[in-house]
Protein backbone atom coordinates (compact mmCIF):
# COMPACT_ATOMS: atom_id res chain seq x y z
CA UNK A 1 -46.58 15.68 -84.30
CA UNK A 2 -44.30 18.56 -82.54
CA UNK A 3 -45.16 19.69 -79.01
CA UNK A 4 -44.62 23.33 -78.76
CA UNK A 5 -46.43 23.86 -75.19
CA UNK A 6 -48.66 22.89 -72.83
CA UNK A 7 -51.74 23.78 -70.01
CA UNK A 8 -50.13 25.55 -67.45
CA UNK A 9 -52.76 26.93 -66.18
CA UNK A 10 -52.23 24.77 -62.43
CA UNK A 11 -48.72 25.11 -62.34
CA UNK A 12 -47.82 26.44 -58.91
CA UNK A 13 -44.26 27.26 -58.25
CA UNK A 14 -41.90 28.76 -60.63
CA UNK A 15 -39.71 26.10 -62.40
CA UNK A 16 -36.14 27.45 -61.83
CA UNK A 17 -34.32 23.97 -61.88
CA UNK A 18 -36.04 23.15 -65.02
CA UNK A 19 -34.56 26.72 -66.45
CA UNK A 20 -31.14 25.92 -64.61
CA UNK A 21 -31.10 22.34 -66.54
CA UNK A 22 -31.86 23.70 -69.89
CA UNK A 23 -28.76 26.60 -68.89
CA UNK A 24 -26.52 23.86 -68.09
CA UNK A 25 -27.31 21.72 -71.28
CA UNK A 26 -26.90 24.95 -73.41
CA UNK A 27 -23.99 26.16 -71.26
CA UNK A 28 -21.92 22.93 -72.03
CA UNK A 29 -22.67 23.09 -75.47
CA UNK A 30 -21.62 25.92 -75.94
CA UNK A 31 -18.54 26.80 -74.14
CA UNK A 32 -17.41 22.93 -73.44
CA UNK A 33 -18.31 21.37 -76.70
CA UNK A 34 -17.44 24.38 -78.44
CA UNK A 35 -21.03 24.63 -80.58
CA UNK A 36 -20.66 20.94 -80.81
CA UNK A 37 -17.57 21.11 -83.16
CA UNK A 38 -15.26 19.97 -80.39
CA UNK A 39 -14.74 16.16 -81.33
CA UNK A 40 -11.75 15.87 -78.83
CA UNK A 41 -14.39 16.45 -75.85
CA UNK A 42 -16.73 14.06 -77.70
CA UNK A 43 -14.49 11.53 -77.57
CA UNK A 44 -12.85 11.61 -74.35
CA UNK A 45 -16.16 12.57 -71.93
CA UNK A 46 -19.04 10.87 -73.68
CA UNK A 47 -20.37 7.69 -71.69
CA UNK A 48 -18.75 4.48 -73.57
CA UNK A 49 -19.97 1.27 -72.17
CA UNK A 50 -17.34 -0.93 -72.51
CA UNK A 51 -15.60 1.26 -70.06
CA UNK A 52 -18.25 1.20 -67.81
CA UNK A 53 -18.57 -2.51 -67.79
CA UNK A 54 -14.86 -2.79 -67.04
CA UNK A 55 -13.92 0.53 -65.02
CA UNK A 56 -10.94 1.07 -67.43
CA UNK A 57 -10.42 4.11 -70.03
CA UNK A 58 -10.22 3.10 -73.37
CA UNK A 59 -7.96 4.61 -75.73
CA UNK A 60 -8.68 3.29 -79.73
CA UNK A 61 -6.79 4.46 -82.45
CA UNK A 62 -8.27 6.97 -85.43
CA UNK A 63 -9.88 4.62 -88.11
CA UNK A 64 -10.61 5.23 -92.03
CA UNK A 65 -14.43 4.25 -92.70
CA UNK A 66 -15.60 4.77 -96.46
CA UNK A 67 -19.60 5.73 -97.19
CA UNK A 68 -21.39 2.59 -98.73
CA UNK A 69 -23.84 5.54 -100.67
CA UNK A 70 -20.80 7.77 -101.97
CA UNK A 71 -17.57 5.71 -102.07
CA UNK A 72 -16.01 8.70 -100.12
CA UNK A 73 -13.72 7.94 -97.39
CA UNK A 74 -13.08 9.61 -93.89
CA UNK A 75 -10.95 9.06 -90.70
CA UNK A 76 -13.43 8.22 -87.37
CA UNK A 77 -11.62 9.25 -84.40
CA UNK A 78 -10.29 6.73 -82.49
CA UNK A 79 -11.52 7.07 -78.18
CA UNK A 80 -9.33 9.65 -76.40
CA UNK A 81 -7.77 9.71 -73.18
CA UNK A 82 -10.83 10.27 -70.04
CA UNK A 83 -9.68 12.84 -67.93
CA UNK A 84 -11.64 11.68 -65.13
CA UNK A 85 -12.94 8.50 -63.71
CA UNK A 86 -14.95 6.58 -66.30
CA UNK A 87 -18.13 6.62 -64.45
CA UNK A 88 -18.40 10.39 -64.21
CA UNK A 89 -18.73 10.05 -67.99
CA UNK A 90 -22.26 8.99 -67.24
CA UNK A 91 -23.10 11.88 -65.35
CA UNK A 92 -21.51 14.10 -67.63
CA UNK A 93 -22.61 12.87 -70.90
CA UNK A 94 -26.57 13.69 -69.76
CA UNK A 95 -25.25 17.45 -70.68
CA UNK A 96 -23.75 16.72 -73.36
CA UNK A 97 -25.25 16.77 -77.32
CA UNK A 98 -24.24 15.42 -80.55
CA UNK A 99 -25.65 18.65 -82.57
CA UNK A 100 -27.94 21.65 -82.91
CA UNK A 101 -30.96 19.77 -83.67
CA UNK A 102 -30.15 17.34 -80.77
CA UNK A 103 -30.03 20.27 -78.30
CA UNK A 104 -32.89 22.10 -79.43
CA UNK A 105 -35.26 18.84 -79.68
CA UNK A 106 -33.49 17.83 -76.10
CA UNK A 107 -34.45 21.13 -74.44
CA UNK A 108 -38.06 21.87 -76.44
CA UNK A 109 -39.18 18.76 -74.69
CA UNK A 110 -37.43 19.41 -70.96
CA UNK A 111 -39.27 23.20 -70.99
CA UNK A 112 -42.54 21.64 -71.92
CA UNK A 113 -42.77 18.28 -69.40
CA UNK A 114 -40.37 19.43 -66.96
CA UNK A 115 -42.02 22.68 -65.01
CA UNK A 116 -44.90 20.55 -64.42
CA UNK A 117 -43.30 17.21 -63.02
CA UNK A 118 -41.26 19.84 -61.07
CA UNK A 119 -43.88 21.78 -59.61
CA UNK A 120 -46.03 18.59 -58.89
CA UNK A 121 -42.72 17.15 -57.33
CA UNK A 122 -40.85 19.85 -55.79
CA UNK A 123 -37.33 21.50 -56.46
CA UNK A 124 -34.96 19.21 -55.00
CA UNK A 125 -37.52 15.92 -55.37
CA UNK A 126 -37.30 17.00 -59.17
CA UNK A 127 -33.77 17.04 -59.67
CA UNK A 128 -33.11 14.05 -57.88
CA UNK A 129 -35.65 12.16 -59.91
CA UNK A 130 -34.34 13.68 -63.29
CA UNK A 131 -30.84 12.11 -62.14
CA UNK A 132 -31.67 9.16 -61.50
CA UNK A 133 -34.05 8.76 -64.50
CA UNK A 134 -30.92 9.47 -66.76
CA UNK A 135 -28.61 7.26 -64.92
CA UNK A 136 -31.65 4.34 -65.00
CA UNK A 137 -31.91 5.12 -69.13
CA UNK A 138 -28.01 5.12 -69.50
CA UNK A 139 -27.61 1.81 -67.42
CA UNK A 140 -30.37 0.48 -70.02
CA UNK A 141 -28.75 1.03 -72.73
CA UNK A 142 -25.59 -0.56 -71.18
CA UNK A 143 -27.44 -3.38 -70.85
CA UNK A 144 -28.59 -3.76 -73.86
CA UNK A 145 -24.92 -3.05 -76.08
CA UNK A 146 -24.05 -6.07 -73.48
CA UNK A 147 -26.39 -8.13 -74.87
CA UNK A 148 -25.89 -7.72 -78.64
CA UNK A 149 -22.50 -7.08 -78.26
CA UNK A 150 -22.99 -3.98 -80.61
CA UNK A 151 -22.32 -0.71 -79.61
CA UNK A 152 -19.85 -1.33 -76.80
CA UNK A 153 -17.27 1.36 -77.98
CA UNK A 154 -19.77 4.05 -79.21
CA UNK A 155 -19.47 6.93 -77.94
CA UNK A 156 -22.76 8.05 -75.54
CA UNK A 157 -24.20 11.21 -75.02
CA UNK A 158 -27.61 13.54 -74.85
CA UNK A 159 -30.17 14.53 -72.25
CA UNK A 160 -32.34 12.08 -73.74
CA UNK A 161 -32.77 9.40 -71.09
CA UNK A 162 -33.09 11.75 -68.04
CA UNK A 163 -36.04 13.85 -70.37
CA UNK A 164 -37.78 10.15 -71.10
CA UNK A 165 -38.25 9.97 -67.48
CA UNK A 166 -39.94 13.45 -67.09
CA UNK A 167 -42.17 12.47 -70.54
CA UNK A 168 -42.76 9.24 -68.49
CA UNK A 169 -43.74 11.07 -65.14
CA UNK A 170 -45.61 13.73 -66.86
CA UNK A 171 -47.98 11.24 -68.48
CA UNK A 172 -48.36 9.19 -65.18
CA UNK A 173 -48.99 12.85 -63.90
CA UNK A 174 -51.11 14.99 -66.21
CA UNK A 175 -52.57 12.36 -68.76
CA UNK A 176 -55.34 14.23 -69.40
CA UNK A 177 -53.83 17.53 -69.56
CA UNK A 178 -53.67 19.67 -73.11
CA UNK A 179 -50.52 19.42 -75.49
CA UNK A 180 -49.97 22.28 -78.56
CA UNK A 181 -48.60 20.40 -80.81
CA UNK A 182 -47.77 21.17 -84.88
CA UNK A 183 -49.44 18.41 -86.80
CA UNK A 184 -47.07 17.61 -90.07
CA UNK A 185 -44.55 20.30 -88.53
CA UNK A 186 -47.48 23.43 -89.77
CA UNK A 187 -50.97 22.61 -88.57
CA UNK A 188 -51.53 23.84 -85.48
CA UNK A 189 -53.53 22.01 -82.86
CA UNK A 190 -53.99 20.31 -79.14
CA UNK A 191 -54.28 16.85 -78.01
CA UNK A 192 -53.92 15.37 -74.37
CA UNK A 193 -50.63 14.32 -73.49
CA UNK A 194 -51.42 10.49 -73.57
CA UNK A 195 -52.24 10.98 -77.19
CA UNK A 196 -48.85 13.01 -77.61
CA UNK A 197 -46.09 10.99 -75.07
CA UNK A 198 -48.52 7.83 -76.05
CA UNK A 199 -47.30 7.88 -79.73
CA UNK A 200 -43.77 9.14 -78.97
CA UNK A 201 -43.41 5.73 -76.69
CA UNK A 202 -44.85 3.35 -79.23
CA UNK A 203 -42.25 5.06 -81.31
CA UNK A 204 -39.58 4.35 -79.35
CA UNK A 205 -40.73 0.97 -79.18
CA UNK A 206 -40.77 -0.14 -82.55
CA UNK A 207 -37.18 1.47 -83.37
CA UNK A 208 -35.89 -0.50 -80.17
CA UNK A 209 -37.11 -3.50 -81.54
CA UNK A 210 -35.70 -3.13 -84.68
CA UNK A 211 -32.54 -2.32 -83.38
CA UNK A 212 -32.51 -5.60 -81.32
CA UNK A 213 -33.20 -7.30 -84.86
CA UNK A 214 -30.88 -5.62 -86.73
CA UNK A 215 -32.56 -3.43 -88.61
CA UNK A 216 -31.88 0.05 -87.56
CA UNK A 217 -28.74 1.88 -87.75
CA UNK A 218 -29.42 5.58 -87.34
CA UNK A 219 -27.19 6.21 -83.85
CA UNK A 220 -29.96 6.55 -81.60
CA UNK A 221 -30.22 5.41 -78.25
CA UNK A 222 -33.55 3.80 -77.78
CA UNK A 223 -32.91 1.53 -75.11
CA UNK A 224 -32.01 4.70 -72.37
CA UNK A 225 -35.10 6.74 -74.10
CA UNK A 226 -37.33 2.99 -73.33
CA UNK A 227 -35.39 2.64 -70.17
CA UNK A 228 -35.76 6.11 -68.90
CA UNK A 229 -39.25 6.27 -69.70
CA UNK A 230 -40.09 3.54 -67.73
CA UNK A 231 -38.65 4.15 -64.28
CA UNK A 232 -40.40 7.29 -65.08
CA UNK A 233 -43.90 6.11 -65.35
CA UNK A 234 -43.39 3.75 -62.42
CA UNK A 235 -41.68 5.31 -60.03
CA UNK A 236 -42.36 9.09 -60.17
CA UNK A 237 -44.59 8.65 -56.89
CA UNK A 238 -41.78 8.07 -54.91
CA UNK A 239 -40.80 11.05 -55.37
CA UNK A 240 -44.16 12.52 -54.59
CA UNK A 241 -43.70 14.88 -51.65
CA UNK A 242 -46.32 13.62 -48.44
CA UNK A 243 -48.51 16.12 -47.85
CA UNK A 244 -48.34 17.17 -43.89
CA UNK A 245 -51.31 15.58 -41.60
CA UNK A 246 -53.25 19.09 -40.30
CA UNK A 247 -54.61 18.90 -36.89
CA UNK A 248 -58.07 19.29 -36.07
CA UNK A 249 -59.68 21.15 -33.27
CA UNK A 250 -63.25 20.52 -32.90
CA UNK A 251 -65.23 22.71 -30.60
């Protein structure tokens, strides 16, 4: 099930920090990661959280890994030199994107949640919130490598987490509002967004747990897309701008 759109039809202000995101996210992809095919930048920006847990850069020599499927053998690059403080890395990871596919799913799912949590939120309310919710998704993940011990070197990146949080907000928001979506990728159709975000949680659910026993291995981040979600759901109406008290005068 694909979401290509959604009901608009309420949406009041233009969304022009949910375009600027998506510019940003393609922008550093682009001309920073060079398409993507820039492993130095991978390696030396991406969120690692070992170095988060300790403050300290992390330098790790290239290693030789060999496919279990194909026998064939390759050289991993090793952690390179941070050029800035390690816990910018968290920031600037949320911008950046292991691939193509990771981009274009990324920023298909910000342009249809995001100009609706925006407009029910406000410009600066939004962006705030969509900050936070990544930084809340990437400190769950954290927390999690901590736990298991696994994962503690891997390189981190993707808008995922922050986007969890607008998927999270948007169904707090708008559960009864209509998603397009492409049933089996070709047959086109609508459901309501609890039906759509509903199904992409449990999702994320069952992979997370599976991770936690062991059983996955397929370099996704489920904990920050759980995590992210979450604060999301339950604590988009903070960020819920008061509506002004208007005076009555009765005569």
């Amino acid at each position: 099930m694909l979401p290509i759109g959604d009901d608009n039809t309420y949406r009041l202000r233009t969304p022009v920090v949910t375009w600027i995101l998506i510019a940003l996210n393609i922008g550093v992809f682009i001309f920073f990661q060079g398409f993507g095919t820039d492993e130095q930048v991978v390696y030396s920006y991406s969120m690692i959280p070992q170095e988060i847990l300790t403050g300290k850069d992390i330098v790790t020599p290239p290693t030789v890994v060999m496919d279990r499927w194909s026998g064939e053998r390759y050289t991993l690059p090793g952690l390179a030199p941070t050029p800035v403080p390690v816990f910018l890395t968290i920031l600037i990871s949320m911008f950046m994107h292991g691939g193509i596919a990771h981009i274009a799913g990324n920023m298909l799912f910000l342009s249809i949640f995001g100009d609706n949590v925006e407009d029910r939120l406000g410009h600066f309310r939004f962006l705030l919130f969509y900050l936070v919710s990544g930084l809340v998704a990437a400190a769950a993940h954290i927390l999690v490598c901590f736990v298991t011990g696994d994962g503690l070197l891997t390189p981190t990146l993707g808008a995922s987490g922050a986007i969890s949080g607008i998927m999270g907000a948007y169904l707090l928001l708008f559960p009864g509002n209509r998603v397009r979506v492409l049933l089996f990728n070709f047959i086109p159709t609508t459901v309501s967004a609890v039906v759509v975000i509903g199904l992409w949680f449990i999702f994320q659910l069952i992979n997370g747990l599976g991770y936690l026993g062991g059983t996955r291995g397929d370099g996704v981040a489920y904990a920050a897309h759980i995590g992210g979600f979450l604060y999301g759901f339950f604590r988009v109406r903070r960020y819920i701008p008061k509506r002004r008290r208007v005076r009555y005068y009765y005569y």
